[in-house]
Protein backbone atom coordinates (compact mmCIF):
# COMPACT_ATOMS: atom_id res chain seq x y z
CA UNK A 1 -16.54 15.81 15.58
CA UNK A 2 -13.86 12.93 16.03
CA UNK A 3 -13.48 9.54 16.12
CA UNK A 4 -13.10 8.00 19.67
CA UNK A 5 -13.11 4.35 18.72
CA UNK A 6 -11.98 1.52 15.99
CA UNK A 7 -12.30 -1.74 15.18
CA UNK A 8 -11.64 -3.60 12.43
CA UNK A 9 -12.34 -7.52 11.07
CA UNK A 10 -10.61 -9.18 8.54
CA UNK A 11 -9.73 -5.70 6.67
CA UNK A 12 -6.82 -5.27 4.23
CA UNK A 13 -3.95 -6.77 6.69
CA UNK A 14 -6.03 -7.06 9.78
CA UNK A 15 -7.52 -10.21 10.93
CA UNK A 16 -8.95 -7.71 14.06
CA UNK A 17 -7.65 -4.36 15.80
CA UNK A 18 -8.91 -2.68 18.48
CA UNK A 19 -7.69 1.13 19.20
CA UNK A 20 -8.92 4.04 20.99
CA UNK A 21 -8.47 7.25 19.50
CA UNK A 22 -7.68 10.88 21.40
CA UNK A 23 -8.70 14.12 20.18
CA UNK A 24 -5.94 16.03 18.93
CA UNK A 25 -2.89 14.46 17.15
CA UNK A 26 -2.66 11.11 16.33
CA UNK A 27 0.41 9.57 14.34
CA UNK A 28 0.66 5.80 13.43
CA UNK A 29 4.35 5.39 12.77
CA UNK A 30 5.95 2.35 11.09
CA UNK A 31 7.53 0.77 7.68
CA UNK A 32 6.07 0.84 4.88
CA UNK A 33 3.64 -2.67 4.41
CA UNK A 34 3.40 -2.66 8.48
CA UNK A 35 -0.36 -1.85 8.37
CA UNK A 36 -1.04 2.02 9.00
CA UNK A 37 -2.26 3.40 6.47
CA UNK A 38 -4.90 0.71 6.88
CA UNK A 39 -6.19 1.94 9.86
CA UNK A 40 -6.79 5.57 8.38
CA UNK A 41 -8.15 3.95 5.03
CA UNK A 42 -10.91 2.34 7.60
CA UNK A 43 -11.53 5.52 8.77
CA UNK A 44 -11.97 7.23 5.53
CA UNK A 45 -13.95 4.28 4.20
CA UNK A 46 -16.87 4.71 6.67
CA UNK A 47 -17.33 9.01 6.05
CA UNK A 48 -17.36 8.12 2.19
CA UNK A 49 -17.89 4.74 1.03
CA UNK A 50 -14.91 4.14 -0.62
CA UNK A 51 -10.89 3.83 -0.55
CA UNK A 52 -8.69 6.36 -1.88
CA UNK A 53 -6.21 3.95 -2.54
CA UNK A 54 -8.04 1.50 -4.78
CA UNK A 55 -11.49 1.70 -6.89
CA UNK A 56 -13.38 -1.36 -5.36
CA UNK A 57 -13.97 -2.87 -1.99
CA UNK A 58 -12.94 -6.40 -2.99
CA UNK A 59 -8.91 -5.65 -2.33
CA UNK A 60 -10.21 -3.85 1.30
CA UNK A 61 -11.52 -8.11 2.19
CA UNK A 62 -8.35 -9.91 3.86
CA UNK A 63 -6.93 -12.12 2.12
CA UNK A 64 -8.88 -15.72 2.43
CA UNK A 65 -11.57 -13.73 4.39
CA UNK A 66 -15.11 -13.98 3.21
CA UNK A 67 -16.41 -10.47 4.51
CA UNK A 68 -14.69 -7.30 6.55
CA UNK A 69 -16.52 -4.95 9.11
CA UNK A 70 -15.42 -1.67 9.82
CA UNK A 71 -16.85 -0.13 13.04
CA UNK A 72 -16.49 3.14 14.70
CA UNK A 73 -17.70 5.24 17.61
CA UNK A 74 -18.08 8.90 16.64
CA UNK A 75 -18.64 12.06 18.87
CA UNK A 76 -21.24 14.73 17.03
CA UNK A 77 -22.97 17.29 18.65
CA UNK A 78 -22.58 16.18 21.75
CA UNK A 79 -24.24 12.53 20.85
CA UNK A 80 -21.93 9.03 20.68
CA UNK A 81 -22.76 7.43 17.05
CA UNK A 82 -22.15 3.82 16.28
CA UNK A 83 -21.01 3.42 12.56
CA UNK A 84 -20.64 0.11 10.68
CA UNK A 85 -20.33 -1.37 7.47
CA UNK A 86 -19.57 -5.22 6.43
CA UNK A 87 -17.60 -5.38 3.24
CA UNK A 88 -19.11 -9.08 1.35
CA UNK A 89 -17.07 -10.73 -1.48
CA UNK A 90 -19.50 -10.53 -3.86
CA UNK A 91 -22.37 -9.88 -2.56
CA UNK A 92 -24.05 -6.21 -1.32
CA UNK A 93 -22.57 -4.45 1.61
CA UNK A 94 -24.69 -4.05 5.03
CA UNK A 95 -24.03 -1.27 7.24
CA UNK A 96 -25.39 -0.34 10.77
CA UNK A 97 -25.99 2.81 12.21
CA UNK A 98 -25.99 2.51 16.65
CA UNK A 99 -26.71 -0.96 16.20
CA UNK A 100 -29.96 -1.08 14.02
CA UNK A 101 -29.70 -1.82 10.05
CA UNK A 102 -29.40 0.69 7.75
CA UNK A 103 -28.28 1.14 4.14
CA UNK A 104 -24.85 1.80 3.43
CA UNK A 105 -25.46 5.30 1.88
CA UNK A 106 -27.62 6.27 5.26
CA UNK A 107 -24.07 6.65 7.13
CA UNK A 108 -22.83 9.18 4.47
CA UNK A 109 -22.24 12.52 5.61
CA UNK A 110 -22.61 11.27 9.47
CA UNK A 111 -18.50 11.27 10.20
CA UNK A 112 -17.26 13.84 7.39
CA UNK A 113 -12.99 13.91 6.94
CA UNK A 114 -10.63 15.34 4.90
CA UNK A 115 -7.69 13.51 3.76
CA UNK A 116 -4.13 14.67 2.23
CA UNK A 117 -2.37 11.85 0.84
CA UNK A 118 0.55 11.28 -1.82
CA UNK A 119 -2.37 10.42 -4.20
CA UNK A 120 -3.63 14.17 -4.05
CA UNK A 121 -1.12 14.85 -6.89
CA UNK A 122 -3.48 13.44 -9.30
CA UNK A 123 -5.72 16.25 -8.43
CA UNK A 124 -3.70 18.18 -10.73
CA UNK A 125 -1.58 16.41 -12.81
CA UNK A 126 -4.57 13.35 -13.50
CA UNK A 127 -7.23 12.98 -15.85
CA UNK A 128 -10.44 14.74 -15.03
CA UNK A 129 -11.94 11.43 -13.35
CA UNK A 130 -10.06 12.07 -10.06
CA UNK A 131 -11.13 16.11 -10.13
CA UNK A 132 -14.51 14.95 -10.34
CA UNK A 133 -14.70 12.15 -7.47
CA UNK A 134 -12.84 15.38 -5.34
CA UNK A 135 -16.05 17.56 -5.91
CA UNK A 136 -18.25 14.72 -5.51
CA UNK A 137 -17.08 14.00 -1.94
CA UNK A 138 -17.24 17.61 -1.07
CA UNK A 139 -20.73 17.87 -2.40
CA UNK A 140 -21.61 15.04 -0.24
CA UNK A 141 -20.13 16.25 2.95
CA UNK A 142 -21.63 19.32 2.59
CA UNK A 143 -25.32 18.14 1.16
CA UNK A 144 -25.37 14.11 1.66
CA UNK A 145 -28.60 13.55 -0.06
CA UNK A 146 -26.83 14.17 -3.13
CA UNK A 147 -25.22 10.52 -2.39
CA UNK A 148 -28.28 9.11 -3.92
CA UNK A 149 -28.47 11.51 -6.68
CA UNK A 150 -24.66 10.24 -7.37
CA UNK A 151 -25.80 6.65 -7.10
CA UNK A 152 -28.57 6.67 -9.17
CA UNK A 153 -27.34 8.75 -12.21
CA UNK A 154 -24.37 5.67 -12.50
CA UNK A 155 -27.19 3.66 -12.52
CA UNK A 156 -28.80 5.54 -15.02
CA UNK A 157 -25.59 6.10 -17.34
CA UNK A 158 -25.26 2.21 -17.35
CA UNK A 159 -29.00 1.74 -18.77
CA UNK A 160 -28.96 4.65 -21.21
CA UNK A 161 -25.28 3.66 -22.38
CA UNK A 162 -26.13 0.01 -22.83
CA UNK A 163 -29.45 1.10 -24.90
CA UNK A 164 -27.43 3.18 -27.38
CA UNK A 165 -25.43 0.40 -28.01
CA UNK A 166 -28.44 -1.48 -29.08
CA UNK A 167 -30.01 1.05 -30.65
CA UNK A 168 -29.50 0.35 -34.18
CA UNK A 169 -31.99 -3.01 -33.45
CA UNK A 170 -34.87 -1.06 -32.14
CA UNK A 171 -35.91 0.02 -36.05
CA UNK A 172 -36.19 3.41 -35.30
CA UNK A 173 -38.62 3.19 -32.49
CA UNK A 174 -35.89 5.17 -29.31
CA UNK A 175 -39.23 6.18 -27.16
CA UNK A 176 -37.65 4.20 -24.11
CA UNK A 177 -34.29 6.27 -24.88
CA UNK A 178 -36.61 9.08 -24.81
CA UNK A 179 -37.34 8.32 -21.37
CA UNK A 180 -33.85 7.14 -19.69
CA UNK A 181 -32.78 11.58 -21.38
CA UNK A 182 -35.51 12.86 -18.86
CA UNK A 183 -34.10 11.15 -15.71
CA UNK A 184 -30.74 11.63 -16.93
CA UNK A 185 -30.80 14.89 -17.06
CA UNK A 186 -33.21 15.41 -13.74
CA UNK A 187 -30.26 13.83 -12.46
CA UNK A 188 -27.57 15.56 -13.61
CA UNK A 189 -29.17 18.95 -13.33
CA UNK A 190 -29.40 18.65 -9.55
CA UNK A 191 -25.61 16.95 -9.71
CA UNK A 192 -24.21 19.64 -11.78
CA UNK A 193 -25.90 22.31 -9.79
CA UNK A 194 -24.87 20.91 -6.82
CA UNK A 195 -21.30 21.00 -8.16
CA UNK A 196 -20.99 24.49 -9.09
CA UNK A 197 -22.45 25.68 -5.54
CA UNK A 198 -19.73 23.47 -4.16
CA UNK A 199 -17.03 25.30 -6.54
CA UNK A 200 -17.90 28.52 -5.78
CA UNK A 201 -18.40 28.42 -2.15
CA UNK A 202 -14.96 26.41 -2.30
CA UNK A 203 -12.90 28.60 -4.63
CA UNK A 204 -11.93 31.82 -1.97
CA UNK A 205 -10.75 29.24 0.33
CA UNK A 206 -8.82 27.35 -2.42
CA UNK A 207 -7.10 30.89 -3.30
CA UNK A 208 -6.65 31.92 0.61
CA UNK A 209 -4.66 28.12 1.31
CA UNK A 210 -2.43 28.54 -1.77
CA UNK A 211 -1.02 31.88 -0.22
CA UNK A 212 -0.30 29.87 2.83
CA UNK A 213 1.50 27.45 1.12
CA UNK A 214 3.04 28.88 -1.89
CA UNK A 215 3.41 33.04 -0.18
CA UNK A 216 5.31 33.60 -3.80
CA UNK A 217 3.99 31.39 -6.50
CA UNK A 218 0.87 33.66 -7.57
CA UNK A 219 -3.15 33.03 -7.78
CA UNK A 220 -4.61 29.59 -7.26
CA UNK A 221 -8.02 30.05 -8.90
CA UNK A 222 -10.93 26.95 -9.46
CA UNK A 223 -13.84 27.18 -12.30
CA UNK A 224 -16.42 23.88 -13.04
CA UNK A 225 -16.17 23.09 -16.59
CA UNK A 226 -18.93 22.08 -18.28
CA UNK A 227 -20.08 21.98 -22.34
CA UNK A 228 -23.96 22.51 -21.14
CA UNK A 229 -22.65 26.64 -21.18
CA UNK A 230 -20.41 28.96 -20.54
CA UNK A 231 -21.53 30.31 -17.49
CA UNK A 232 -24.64 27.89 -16.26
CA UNK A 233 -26.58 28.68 -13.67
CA UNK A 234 -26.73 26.65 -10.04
CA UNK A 235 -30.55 25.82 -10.46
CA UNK A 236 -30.77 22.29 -11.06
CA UNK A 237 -33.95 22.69 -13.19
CA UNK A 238 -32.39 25.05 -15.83
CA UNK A 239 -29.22 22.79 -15.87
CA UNK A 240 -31.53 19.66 -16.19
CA UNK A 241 -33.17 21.89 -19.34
CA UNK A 242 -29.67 22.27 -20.54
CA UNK A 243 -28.68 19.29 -20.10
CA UNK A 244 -31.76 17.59 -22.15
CA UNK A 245 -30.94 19.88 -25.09
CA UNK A 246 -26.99 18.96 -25.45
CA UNK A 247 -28.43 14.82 -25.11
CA UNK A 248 -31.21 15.79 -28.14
CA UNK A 249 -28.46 17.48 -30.16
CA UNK A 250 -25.85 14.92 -29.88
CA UNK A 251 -27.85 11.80 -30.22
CA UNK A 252 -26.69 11.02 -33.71
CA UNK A 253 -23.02 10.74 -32.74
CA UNK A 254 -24.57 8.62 -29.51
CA UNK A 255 -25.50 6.18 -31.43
CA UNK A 256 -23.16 6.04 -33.99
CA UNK A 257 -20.42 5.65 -31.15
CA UNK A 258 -22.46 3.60 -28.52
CA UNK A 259 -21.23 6.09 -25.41
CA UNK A 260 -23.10 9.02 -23.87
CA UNK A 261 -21.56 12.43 -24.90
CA UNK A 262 -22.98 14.89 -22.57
CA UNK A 263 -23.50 15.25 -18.85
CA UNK A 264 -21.39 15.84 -15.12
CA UNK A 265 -19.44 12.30 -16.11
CA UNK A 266 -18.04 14.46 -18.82
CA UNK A 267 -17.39 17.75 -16.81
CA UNK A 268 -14.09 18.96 -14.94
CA UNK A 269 -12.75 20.78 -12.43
CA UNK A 270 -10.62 23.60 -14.10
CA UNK A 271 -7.23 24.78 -11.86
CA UNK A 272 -5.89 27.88 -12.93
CA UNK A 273 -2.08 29.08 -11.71
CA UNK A 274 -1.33 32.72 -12.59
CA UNK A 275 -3.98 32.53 -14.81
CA UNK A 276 -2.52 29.12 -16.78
CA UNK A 277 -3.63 25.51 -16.66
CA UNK A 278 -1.39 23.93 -13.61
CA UNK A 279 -2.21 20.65 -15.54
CA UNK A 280 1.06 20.77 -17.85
CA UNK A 281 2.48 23.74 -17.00
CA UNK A 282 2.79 24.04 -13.18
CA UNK A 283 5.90 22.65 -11.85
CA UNK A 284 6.16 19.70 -9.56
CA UNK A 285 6.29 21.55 -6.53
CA UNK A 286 3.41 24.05 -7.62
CA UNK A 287 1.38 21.23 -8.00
CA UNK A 288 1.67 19.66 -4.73
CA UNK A 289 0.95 23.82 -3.74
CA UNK A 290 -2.53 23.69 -5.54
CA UNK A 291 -2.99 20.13 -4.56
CA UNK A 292 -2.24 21.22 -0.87
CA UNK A 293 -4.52 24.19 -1.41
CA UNK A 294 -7.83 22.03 -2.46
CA UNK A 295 -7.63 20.14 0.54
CA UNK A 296 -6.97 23.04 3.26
CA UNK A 297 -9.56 24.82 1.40
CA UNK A 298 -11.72 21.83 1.84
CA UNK A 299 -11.21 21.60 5.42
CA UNK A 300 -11.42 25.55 5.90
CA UNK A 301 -14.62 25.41 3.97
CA UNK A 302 -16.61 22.43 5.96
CA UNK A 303 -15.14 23.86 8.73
CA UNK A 304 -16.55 27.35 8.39
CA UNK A 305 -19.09 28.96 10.06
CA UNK A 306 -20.13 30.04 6.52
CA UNK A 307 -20.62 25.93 5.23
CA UNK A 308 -23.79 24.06 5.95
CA UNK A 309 -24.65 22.70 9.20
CA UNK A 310 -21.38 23.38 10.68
CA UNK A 311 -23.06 24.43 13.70
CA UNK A 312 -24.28 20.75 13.86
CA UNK A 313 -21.26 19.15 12.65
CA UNK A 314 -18.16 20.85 13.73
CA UNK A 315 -14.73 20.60 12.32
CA UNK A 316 -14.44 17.36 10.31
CA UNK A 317 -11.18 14.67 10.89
CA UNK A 318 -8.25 15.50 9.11
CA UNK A 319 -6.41 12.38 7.60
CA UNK A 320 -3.00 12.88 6.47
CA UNK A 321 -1.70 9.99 4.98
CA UNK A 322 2.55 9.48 4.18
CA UNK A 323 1.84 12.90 3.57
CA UNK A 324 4.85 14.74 5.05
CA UNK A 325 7.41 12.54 3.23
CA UNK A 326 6.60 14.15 0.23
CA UNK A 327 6.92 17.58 1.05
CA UNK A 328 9.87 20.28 0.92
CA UNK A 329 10.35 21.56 4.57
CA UNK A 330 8.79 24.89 3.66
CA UNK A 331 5.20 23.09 2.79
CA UNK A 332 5.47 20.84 5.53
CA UNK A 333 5.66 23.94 7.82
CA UNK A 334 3.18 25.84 6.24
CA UNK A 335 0.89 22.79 6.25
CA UNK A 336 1.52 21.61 9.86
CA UNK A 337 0.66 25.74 10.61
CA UNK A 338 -2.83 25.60 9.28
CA UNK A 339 -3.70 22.47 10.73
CA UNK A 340 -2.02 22.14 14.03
CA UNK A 341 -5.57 23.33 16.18
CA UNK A 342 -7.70 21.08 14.35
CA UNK A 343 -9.99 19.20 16.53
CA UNK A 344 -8.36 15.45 15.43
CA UNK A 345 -5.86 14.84 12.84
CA UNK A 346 -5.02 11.41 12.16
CA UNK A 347 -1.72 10.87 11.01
CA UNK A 348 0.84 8.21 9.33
CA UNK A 349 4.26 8.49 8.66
CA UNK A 350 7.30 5.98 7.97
CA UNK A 351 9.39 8.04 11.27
CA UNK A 352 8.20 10.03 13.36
CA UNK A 353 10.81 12.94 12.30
CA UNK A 354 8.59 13.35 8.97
CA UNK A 355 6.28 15.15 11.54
CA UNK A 356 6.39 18.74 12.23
CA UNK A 357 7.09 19.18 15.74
CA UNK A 358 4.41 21.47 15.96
CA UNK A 359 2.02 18.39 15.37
CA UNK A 360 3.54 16.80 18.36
CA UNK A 361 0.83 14.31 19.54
CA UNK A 362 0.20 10.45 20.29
CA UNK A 363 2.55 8.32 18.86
CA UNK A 364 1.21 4.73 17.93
CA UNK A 365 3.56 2.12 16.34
CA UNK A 366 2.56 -0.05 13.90
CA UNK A 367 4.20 -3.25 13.56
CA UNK A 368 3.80 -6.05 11.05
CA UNK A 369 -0.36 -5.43 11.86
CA UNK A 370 0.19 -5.09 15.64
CA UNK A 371 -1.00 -1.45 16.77
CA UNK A 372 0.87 -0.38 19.80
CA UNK A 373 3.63 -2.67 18.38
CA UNK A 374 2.75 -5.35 20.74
């Protein structure tokens, strides 16, 4: 799988841009504020919907501009995809998928990536908001139905939340609350199951990258943390069951506090170092390790002949964004090591020196928004 083609419209910096893209190495090199990360961030926006830089689309709209499109050719199994998505200021995005209309959600899971970028810290060191959008991203790219599940159980949470909050009006009659539990938990059950087959298939390969990068600084081990049980099963029915009993048994402190207690928007992602928490007591550079680690693991994982429909979908893009910057020498090597036969790695970096040499590939400058540095 790789990306042979961009274009952008009125997105972030770009009023348009135009570039072909190789297979192999790609680095966009310029200052900081010149435009490249925007190019990846276009890139990563049509495999998952969203930016990893900011939480809504609105900052992704130029400037003055009224709407942004994002288009892409992608290679896949020997077939040429056309990919785009129109970003509207205010109003609901439109996508197209080789030219016809199609929802925006349709095109997720079509062009699957992996990106490293100086946010990944957050991963360990964050609150348990960012470990969850990681899982839910890998849980897409490996199943992307469960996109819809996703969508629909925020949908959900909004209805059921907002009816708690009114609660104390409805004298005593809660039969519609009754209701909005059931597809709650239908919901959740098949998100929290899918999350824990995503963790466990995910964990050896978490453990087998943090050797790579961190030879000497002990076990990297991964556990989904839930309050449904201690060890819960990946059926999505008996997690659905689960889950319906914690919402019955904590419905008296739901409505006292207007805010729903239980389900995956309260879970975690647990990462163990030598058998502690890394959150508080890894060091700096052990958490870039683990941080590191989730995201090889990631790619070893998708890319495996073990993951789903990797016969289909072959190795997905790597994105490493300003990542080398913030690396010691010895993580940048052992990073550039396990990624240097990838099938495309898109890169950015302030000078091209921050680059291993053994990701020697296309150079592209970026200058203020000019790709090629015309």
């Amino acid at each position: 799988m790789r990306v042979t083609h961009l274009q952008l419209a009125d997105f972030r910096s770009y009023t348009e841009a135009d570039v072909e893209l190789d297979a192999g190495v790609t680095t966009f090199v310029g200052r900081n504020g010149q435009g490249k990360t925007n190019l990846v961030e276009a890139v990563r926006y049509l495999s998952v919907l969203g930016s990893h830089r900011v939480a809504s689309d609105a900052p992704l709209i130029r400037f003055g501009a009224e709407r942004a499109i994002v288009r892409a050719k992608v290679e896949k199994s020997g077939r040429s995809l056309g990919l785009e998505v129109t970003l509207n200021a205010g109003r609901a995005n439109q996508a197209r998928l080789n030219r016809g209309a199609a929802r925006p959600r349709d095109l997720v899971g079509i062009l699957r990536t992996v990106l490293f970028a100086p946010e990944d810290l957050s991963l360990v060191k964050g609150d348990p908001s960012g470990r969850r959008a990681f899982l839910d991203e890998l849980c897409v790219a490996l199943q992307p139905a469960i996109a819809g599940d996703l969508a629909d159980y925020e949908r959900v949470l909004r209805q059921r939340t907002s009816m708690l909050k009114t609660a104390r009006n409805a004298r005593g009659d809660l039969t519609m609350l009754d209701i909005w539990d059931e597809k709650l938990a239908e919901l959740g059950g098949r998100i929290v199951a899918a999350r824990l087959r995503a963790v466990a298939d995910l964990a050896p390969y978490v453990w087998a990258a943090y050797q790579d990068v961190a030879p000497d600084g002990g076990d990297c081990a991964i556990a989904y943390s839930t309050a449904l049980a201690e060890d819960p099963p990946a059926d999505a029915a008996t997690v659905g069951e689960l889950l319906l009993a914690r919402l019955r048994e904590v419905r008296p402190k739901e409505l006292e506090r207007g805010v729903t207690l239980a389900g995956p928007h309260r879970d975690d992602l647990e990462i163990r170092l030598a058998g502690m928490p890394a959150k508080g007591y890894a060091s700096h550079g052990e958490s870039w390790s683990c941080a590191l680690a989730l995201r090889v693991g990631t790619y070893d994982l998708l890319t495996s002949d073990s993951g789903p429909d990797s016969d289909d979908d072959g190795e997905p893009v790597l994105i490493l964004d300003d990542v080398f910057a913030e690396l010691d020498a010895g993580r940048r090597a052992a990073l550039a090591a396990r990624l240097e036969r990838a099938s495309q790695v898109l890169i950015t970096a302030a000078v091209a020196e921050d680059v291993p040499s053994s990701l020697a590939g296309r150079v592209i400058p970026v200058v203020k928004g000019r790709v090629g540095g015309e």
